[in-house]
N, C-alpha and C. Protein backbone atom coordinates (compact mmCIF):
# COMPACT_ATOMS: atom_id res chain seq x y z
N UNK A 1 87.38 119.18 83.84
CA UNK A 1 86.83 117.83 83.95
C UNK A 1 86.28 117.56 85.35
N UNK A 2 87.50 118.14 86.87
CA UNK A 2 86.88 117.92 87.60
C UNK A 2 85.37 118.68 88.58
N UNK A 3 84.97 119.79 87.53
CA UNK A 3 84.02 120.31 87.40
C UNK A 3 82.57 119.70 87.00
N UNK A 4 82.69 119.46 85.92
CA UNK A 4 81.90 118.61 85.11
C UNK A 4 81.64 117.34 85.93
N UNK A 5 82.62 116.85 86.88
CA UNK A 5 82.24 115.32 87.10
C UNK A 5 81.23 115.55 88.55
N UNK A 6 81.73 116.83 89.22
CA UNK A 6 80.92 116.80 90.77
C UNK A 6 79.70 117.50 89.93
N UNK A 7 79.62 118.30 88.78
CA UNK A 7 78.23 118.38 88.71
C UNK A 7 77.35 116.81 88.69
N UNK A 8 77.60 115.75 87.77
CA UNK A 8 77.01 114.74 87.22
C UNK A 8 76.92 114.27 88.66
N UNK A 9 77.97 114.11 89.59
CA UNK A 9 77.58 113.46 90.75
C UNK A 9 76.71 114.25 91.46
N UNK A 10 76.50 115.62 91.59
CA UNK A 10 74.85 116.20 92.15
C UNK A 10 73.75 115.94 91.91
N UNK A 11 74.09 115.41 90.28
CA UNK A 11 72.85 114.98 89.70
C UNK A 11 72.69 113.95 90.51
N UNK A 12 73.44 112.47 90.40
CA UNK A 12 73.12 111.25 90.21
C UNK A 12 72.63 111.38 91.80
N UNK A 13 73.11 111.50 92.87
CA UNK A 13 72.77 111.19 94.57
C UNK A 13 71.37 112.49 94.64
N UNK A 14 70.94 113.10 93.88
CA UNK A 14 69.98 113.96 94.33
C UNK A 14 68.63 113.54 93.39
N UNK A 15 69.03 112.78 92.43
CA UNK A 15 67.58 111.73 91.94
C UNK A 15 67.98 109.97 92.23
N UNK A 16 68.98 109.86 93.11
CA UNK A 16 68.97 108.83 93.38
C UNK A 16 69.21 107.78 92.83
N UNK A 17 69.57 108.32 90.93
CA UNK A 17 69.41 107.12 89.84
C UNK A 17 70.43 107.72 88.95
N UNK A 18 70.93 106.73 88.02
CA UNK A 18 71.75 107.24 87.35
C UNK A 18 71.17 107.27 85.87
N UNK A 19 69.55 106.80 86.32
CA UNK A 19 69.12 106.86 84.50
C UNK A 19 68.93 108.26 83.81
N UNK A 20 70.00 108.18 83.62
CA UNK A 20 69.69 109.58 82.66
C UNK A 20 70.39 109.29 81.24
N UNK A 21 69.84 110.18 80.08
CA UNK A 21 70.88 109.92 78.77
C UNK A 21 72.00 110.74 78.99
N UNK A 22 72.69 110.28 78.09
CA UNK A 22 74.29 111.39 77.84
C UNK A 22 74.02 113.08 78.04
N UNK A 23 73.02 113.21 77.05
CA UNK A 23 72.78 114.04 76.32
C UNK A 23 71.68 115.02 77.79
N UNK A 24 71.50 114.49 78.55
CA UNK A 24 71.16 115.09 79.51
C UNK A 24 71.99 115.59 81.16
N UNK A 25 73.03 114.73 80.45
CA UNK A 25 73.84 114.69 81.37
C UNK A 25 74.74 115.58 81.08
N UNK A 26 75.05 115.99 79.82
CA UNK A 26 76.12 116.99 79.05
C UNK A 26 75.28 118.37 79.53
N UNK A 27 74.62 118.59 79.10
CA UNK A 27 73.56 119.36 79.34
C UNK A 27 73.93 119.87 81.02
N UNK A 28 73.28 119.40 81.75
CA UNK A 28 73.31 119.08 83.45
C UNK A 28 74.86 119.96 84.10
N UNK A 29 75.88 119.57 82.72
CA UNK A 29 77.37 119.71 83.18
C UNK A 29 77.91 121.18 82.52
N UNK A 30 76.88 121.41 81.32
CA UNK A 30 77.37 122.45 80.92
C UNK A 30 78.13 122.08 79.81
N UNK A 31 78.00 121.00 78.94
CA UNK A 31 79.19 120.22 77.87
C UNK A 31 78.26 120.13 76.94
N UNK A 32 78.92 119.95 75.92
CA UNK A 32 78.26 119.48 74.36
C UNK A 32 78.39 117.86 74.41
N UNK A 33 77.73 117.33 73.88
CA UNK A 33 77.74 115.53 73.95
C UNK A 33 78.85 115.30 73.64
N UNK A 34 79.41 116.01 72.92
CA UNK A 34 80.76 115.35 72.38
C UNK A 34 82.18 115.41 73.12
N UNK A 35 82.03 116.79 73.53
CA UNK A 35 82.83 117.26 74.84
C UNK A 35 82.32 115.86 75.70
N UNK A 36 81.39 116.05 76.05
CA UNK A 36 81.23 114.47 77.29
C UNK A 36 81.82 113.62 77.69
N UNK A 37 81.81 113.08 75.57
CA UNK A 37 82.43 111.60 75.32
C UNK A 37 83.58 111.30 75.23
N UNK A 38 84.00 112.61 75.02
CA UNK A 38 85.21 112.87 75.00
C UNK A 38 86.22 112.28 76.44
N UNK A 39 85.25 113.23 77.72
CA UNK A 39 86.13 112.94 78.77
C UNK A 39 85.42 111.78 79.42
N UNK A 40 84.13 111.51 79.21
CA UNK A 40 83.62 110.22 79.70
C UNK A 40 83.10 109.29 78.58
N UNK A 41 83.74 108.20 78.60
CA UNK A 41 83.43 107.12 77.38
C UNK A 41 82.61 106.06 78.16
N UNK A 42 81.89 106.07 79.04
CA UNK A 42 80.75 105.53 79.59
C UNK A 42 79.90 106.85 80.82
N UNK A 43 78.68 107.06 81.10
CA UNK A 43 78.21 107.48 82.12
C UNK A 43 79.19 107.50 83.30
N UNK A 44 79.58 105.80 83.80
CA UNK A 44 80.14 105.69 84.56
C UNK A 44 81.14 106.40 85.20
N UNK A 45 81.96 106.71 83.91
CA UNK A 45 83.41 107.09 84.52
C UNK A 45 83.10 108.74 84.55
N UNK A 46 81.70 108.89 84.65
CA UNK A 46 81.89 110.78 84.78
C UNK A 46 82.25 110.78 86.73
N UNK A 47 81.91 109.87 87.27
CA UNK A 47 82.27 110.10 88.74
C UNK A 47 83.39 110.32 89.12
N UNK A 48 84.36 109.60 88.37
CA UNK A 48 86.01 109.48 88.70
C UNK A 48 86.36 110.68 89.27
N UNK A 49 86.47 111.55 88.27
CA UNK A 49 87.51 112.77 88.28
C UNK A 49 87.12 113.20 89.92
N UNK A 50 85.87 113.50 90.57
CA UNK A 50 85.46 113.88 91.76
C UNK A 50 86.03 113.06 92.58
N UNK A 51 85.63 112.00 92.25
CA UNK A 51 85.87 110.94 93.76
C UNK A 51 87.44 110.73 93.97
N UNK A 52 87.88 110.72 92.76
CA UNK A 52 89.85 110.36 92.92
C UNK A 52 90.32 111.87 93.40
N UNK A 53 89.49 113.18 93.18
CA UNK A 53 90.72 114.57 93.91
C UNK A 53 90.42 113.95 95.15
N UNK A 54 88.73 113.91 95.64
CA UNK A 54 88.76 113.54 97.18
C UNK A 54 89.84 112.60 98.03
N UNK A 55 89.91 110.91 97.25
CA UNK A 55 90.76 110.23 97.79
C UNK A 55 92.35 111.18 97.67
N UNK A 56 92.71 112.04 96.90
CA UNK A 56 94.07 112.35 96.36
C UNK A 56 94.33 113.36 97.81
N UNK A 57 92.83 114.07 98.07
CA UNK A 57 93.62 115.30 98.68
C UNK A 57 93.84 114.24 100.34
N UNK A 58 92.57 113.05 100.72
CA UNK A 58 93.12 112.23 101.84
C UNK A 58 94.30 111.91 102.03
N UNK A 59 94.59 111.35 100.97
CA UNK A 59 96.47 110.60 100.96
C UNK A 59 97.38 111.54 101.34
N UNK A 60 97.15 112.99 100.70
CA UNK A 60 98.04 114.05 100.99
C UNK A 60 97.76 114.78 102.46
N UNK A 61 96.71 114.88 102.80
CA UNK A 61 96.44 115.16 103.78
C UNK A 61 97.13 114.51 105.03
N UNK A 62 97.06 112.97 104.89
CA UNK A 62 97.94 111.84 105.61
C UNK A 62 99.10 112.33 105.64
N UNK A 63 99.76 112.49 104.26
CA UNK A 63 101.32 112.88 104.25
C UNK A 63 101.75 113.75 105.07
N UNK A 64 100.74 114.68 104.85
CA UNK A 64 101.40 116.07 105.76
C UNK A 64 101.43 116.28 107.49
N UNK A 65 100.60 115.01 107.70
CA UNK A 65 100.52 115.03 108.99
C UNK A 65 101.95 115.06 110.05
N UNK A 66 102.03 115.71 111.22
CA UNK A 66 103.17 115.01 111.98
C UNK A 66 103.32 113.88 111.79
N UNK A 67 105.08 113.88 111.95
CA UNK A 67 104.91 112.20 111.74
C UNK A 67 105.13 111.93 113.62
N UNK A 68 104.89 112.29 114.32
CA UNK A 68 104.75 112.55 115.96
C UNK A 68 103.28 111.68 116.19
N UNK A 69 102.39 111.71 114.96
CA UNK A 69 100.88 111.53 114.97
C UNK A 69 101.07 109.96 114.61
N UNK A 70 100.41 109.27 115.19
CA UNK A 70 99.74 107.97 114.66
C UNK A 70 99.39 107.95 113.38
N UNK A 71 99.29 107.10 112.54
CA UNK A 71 99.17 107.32 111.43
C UNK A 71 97.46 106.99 111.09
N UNK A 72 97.05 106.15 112.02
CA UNK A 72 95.54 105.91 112.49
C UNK A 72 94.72 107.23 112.10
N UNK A 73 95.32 108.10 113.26
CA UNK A 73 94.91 109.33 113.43
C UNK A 73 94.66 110.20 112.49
N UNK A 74 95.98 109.86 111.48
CA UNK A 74 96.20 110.96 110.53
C UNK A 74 94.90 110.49 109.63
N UNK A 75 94.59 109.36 109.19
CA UNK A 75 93.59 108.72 108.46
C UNK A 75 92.06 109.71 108.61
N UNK A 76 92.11 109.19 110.19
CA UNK A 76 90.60 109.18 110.93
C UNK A 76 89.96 111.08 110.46
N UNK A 77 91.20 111.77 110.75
CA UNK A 77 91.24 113.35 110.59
C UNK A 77 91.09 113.81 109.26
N UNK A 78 91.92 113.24 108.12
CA UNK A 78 92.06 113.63 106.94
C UNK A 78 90.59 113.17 106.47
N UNK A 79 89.77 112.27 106.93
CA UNK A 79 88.24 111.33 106.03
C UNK A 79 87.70 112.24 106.34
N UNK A 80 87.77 112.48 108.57
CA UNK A 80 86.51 113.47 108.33
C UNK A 80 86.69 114.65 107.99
N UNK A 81 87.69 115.35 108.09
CA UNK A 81 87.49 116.55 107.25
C UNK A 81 87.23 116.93 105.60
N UNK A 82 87.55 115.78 105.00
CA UNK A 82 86.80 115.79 103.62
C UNK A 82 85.72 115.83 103.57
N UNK A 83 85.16 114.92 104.49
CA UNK A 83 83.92 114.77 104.27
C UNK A 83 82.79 116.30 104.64
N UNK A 84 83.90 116.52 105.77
CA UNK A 84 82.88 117.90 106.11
C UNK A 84 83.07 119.24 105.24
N UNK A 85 84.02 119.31 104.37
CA UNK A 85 84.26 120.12 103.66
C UNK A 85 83.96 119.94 102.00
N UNK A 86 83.98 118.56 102.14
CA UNK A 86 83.15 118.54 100.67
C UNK A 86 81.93 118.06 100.78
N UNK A 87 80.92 118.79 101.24
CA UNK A 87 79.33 118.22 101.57
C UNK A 87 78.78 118.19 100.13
N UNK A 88 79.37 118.96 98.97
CA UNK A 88 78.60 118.77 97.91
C UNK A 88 78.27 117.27 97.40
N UNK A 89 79.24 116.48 98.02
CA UNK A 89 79.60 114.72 97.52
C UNK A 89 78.61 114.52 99.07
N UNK A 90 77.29 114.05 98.64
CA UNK A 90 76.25 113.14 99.02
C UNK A 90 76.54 111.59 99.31
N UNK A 91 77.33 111.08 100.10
CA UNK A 91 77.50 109.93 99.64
C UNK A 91 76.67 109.07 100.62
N UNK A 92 75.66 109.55 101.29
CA UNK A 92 74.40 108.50 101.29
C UNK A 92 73.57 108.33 99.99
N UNK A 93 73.51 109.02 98.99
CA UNK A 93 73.02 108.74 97.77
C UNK A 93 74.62 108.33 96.81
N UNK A 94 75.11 108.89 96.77
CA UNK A 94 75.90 108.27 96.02
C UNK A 94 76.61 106.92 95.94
N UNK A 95 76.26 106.17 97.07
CA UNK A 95 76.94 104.91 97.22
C UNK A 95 75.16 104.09 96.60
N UNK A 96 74.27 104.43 96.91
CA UNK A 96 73.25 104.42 96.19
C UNK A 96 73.33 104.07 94.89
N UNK A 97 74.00 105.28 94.06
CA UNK A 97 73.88 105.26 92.78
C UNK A 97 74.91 103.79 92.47
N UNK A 98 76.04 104.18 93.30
CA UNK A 98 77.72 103.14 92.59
C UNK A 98 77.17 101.62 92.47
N UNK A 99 76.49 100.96 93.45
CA UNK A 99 75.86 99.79 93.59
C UNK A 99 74.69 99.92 92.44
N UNK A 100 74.22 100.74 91.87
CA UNK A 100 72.93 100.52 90.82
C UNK A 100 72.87 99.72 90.08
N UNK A 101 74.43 99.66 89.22
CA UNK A 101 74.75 99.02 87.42
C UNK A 101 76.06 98.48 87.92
N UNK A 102 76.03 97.36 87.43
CA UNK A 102 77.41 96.80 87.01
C UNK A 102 78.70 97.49 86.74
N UNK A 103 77.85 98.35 85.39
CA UNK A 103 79.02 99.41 85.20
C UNK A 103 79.28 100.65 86.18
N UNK A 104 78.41 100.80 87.05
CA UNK A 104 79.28 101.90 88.12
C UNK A 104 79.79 101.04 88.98
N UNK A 105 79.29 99.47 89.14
CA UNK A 105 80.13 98.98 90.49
C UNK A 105 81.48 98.38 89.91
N UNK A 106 81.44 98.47 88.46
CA UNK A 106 82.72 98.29 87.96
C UNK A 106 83.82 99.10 88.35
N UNK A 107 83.37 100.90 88.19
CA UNK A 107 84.22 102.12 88.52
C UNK A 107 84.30 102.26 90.02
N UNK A 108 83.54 101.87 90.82
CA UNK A 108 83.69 101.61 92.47
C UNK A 108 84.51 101.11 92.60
N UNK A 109 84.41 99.85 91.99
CA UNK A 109 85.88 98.86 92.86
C UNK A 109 86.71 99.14 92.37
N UNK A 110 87.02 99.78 90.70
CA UNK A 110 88.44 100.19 90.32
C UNK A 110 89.05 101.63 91.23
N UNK A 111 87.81 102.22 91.75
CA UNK A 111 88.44 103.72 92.28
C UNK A 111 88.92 102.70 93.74
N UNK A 112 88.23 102.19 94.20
CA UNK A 112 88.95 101.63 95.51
C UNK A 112 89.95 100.66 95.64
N UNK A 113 90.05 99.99 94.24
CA UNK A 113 91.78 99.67 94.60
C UNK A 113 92.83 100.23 93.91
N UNK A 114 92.78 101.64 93.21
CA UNK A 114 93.55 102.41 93.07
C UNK A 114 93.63 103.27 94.33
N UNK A 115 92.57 102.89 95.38
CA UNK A 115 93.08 103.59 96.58
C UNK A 115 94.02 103.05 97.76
N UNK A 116 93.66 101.19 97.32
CA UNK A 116 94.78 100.56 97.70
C UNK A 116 96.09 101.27 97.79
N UNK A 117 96.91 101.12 96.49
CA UNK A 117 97.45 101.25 96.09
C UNK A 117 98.06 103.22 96.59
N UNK A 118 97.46 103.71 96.51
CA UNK A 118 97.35 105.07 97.72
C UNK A 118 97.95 105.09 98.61
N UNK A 119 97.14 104.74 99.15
CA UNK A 119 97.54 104.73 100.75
C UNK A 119 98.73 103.41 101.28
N UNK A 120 98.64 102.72 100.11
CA UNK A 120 100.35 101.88 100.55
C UNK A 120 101.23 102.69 100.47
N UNK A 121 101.49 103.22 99.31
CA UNK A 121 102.24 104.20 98.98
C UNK A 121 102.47 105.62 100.28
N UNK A 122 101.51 105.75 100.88
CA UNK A 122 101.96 106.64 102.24
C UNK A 122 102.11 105.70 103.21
N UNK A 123 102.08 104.97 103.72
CA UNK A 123 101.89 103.87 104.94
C UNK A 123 103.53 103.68 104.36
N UNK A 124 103.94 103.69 103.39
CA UNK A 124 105.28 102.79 102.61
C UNK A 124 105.87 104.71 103.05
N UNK A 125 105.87 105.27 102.82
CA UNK A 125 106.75 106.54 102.79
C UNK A 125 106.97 107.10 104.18
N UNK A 126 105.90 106.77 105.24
CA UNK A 126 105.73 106.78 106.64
C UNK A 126 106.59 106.08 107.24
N UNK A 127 106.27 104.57 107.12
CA UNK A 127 107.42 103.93 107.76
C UNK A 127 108.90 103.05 107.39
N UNK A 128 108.74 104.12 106.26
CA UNK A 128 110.32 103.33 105.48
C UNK A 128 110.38 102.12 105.02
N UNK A 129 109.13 101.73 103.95
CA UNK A 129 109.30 100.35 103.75
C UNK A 129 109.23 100.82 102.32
N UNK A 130 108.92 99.47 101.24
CA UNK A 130 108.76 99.60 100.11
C UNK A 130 107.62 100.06 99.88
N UNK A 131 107.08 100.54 98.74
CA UNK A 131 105.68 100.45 98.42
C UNK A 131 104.80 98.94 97.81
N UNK A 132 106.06 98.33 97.49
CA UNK A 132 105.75 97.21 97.21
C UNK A 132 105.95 95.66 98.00
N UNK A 133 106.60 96.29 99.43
CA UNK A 133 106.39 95.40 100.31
C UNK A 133 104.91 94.77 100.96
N UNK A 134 105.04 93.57 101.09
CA UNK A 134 103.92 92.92 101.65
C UNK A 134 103.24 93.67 102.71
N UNK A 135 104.03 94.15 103.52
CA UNK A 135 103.16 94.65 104.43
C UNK A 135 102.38 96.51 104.27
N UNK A 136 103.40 96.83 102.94
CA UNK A 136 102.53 98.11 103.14
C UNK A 136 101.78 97.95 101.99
N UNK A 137 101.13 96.73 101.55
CA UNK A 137 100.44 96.47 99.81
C UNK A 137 99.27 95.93 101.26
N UNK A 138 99.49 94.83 102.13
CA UNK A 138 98.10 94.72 103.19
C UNK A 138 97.57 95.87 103.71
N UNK A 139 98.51 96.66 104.25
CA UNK A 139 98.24 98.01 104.72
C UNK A 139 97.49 98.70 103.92
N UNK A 140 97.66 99.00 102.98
CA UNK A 140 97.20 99.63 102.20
C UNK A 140 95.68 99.13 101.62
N UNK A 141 95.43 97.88 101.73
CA UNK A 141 94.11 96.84 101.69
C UNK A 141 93.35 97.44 102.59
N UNK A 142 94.01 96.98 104.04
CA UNK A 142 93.02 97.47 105.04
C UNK A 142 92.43 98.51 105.16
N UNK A 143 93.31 99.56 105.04
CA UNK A 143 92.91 100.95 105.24
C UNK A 143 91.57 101.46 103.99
N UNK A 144 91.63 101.09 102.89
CA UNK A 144 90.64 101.28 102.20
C UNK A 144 89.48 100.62 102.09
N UNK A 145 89.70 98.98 102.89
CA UNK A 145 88.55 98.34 102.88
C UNK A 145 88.04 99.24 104.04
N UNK A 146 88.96 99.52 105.07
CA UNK A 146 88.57 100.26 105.98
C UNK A 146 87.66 101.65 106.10
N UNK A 147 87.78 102.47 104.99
CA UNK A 147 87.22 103.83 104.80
C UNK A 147 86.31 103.64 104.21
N UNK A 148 85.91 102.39 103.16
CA UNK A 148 84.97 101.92 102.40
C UNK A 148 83.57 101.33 103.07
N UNK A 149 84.13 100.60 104.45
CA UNK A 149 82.82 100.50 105.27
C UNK A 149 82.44 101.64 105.94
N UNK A 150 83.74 102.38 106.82
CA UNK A 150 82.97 103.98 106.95
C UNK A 150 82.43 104.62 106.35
N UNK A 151 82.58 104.48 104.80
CA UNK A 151 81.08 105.41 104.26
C UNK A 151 80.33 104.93 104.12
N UNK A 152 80.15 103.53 104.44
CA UNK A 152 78.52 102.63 103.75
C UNK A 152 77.70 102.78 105.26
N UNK A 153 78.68 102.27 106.62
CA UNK A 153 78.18 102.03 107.69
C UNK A 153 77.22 103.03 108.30
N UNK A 154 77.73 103.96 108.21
CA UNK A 154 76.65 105.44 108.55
C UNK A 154 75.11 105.66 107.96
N UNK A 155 75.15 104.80 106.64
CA UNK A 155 73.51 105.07 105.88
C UNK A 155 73.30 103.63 105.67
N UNK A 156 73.18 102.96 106.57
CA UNK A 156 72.54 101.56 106.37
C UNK A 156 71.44 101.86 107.39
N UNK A 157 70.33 100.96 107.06
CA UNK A 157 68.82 101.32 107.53
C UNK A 157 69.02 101.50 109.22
N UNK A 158 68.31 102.50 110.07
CA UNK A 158 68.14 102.81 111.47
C UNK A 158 69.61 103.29 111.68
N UNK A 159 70.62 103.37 111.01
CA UNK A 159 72.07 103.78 111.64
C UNK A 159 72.22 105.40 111.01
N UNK A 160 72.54 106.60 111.70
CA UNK A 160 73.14 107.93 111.76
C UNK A 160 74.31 108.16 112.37
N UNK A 161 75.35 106.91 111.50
CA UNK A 161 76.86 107.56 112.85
C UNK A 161 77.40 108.08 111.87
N UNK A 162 78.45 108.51 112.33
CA UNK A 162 79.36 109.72 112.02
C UNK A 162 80.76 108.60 111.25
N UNK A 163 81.16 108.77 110.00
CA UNK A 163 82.23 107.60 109.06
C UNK A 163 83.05 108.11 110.17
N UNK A 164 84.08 109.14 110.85
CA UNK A 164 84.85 108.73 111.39
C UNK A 164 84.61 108.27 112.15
N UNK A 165 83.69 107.52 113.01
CA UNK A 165 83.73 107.30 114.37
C UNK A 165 83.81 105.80 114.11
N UNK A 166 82.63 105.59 112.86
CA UNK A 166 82.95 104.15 112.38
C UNK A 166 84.41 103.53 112.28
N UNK A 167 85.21 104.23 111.51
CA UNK A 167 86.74 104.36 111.16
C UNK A 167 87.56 103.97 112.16
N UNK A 168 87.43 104.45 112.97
CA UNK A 168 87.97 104.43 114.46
C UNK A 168 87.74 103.22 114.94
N UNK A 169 86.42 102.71 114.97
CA UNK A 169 85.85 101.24 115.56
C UNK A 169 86.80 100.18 114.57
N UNK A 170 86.60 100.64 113.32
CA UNK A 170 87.49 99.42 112.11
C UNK A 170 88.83 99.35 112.96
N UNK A 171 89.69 100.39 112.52
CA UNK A 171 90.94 100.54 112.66
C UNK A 171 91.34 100.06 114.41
N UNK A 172 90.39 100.31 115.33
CA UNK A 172 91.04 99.53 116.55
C UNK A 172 91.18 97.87 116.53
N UNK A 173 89.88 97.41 115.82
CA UNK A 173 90.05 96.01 115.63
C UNK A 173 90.97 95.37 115.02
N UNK A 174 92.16 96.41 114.23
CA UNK A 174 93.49 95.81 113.79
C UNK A 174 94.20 95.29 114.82
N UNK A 175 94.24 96.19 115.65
CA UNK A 175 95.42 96.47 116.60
C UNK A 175 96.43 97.37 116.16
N UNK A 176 97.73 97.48 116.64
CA UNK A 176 98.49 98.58 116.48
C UNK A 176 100.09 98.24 115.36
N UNK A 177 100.06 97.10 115.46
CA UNK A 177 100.79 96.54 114.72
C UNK A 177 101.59 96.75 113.62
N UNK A 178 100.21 96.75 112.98
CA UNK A 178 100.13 96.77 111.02
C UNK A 178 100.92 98.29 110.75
N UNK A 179 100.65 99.35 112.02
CA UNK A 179 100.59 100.52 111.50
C UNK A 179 102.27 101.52 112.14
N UNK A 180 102.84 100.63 113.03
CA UNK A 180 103.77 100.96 113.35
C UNK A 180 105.12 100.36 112.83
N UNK A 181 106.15 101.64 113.10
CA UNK A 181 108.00 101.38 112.57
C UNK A 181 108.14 99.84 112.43
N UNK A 182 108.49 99.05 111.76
CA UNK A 182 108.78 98.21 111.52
C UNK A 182 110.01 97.55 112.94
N UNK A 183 110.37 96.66 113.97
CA UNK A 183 111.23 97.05 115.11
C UNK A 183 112.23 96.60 114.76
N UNK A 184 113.08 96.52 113.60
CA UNK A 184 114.40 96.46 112.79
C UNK A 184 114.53 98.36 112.10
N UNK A 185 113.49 98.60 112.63
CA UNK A 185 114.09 100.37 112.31
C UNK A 185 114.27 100.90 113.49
N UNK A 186 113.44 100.61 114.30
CA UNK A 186 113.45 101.62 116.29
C UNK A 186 114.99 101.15 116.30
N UNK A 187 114.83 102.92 117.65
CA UNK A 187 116.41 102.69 117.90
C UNK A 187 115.95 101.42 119.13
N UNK A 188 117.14 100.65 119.14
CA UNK A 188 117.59 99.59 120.15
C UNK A 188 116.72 100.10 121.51
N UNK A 189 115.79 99.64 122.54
CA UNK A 189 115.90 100.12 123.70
C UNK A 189 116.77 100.02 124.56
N UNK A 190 116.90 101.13 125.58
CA UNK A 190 118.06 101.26 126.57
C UNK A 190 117.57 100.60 128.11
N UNK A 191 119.03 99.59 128.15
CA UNK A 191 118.29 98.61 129.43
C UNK A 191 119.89 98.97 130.35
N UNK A 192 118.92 99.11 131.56
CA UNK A 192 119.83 99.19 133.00
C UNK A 192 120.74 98.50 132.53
N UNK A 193 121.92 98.96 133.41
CA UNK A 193 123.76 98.26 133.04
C UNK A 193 123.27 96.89 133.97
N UNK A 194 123.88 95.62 134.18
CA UNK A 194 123.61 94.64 134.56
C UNK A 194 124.55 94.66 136.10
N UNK A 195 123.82 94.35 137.04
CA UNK A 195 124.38 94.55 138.59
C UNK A 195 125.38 93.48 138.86
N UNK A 196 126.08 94.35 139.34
CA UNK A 196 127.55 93.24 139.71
C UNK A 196 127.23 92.40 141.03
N UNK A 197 128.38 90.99 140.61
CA UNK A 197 127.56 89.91 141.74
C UNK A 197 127.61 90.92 143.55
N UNK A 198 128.81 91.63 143.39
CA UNK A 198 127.91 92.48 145.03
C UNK A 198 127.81 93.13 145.49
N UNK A 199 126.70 93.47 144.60
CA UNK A 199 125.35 94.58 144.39
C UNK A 199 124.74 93.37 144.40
N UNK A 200 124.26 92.19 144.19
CA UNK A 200 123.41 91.33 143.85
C UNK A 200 123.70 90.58 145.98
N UNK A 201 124.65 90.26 146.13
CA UNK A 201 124.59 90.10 147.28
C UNK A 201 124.25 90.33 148.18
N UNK A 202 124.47 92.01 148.34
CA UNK A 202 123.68 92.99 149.11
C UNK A 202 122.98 93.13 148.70
């Protein structure tokens, strides 16, 4: 399936359009129409299978990071190296295509808040919270609204930057906050013994 889906996405970002029939698209993938419909019950959802390993192998990628590493970091590292390693995913055309139809910007926003939901889930396993705590369900907001403008920001008209560098610009404008130990987990800091009145005299 996840074969079939990065073919359809070569198609769609390399004519720029997603008008094509089924039946050309089965074709394109190497499937019988029925095989297609089988695994895609709209055009739309032939993108999924591609775009969710990408987000899957990010999250894991995050995981594996030191946990010595910022978790910023781990983000900023895990995007761009997807990105540079999966060049077959065009996504100056492909964000192209997702905005075309209703029904792909339907499957856009569902793949991106199942990425929510992602990356809370590591932000939540990172710093010992719930996954369903408030702060790693925002966390988990930001960070994808966050990766979501890094891929648009780079192919908007006169701009050639680089998504991580964008990423980097997002994620400082948090601050450091959102993304660190909660300070009911740090150990206690260690403060000088308190000077006796004379030591304080002298």
């Amino acid at each position: 399936m996840i074969e079939a889906s990065r073919a359809v996405i070569g198609l769609f970002p390399r004519e720029r359009t997603s008008d094509f029939s089924v039946k050309e698209l089965a074709a394109h993938a190497g499937l019988s129409e029925r095989t297609f419909y089988r695994y895609f019950p709209r055009k739309a959802d032939a993108i999924r299978p591609a775009v969710d390993a990408s987000l899957a192998r990010i999250v894991s990628d995050m995981r594996a990071a030191s946990r010595a590493r910022p978790l910023r970091e781990a983000l900023v590292e895990s995007l761009g190296q997807t990105l540079t390693e999966e060049n077959s995913m065009n996504w100056e055309n492909l964000l192209a295509v997702l905005n075309e139809t209703e029904s792909f910007r339907a499957v856009w926003l569902q793949i991106l808040t199942d990425a929510e939901v992602a990356l809370a889930r590591a932000v939540a396993e990172r710093l010992g919270l719930s996954p369903d705590s408030q702060r790693a369900r925002l966390a988990g907001a930001v960070l994808a609204t966050a990766g979501r403008l890094a891929l648009e920001q780079p192919f908007t008209p006169g701009s050639k930057r680089d998504a991580s560098e964008v990423l980097v610009e997002c994620l400082e404008l948090l601050g450091p906050t959102l993304f660190e130990e909660p300070a009911d987990r740090r150990p206690p800091a260690r403060r000088p013994p308190p000077r006796s009145s004379r030591q304080r005299r002298g």
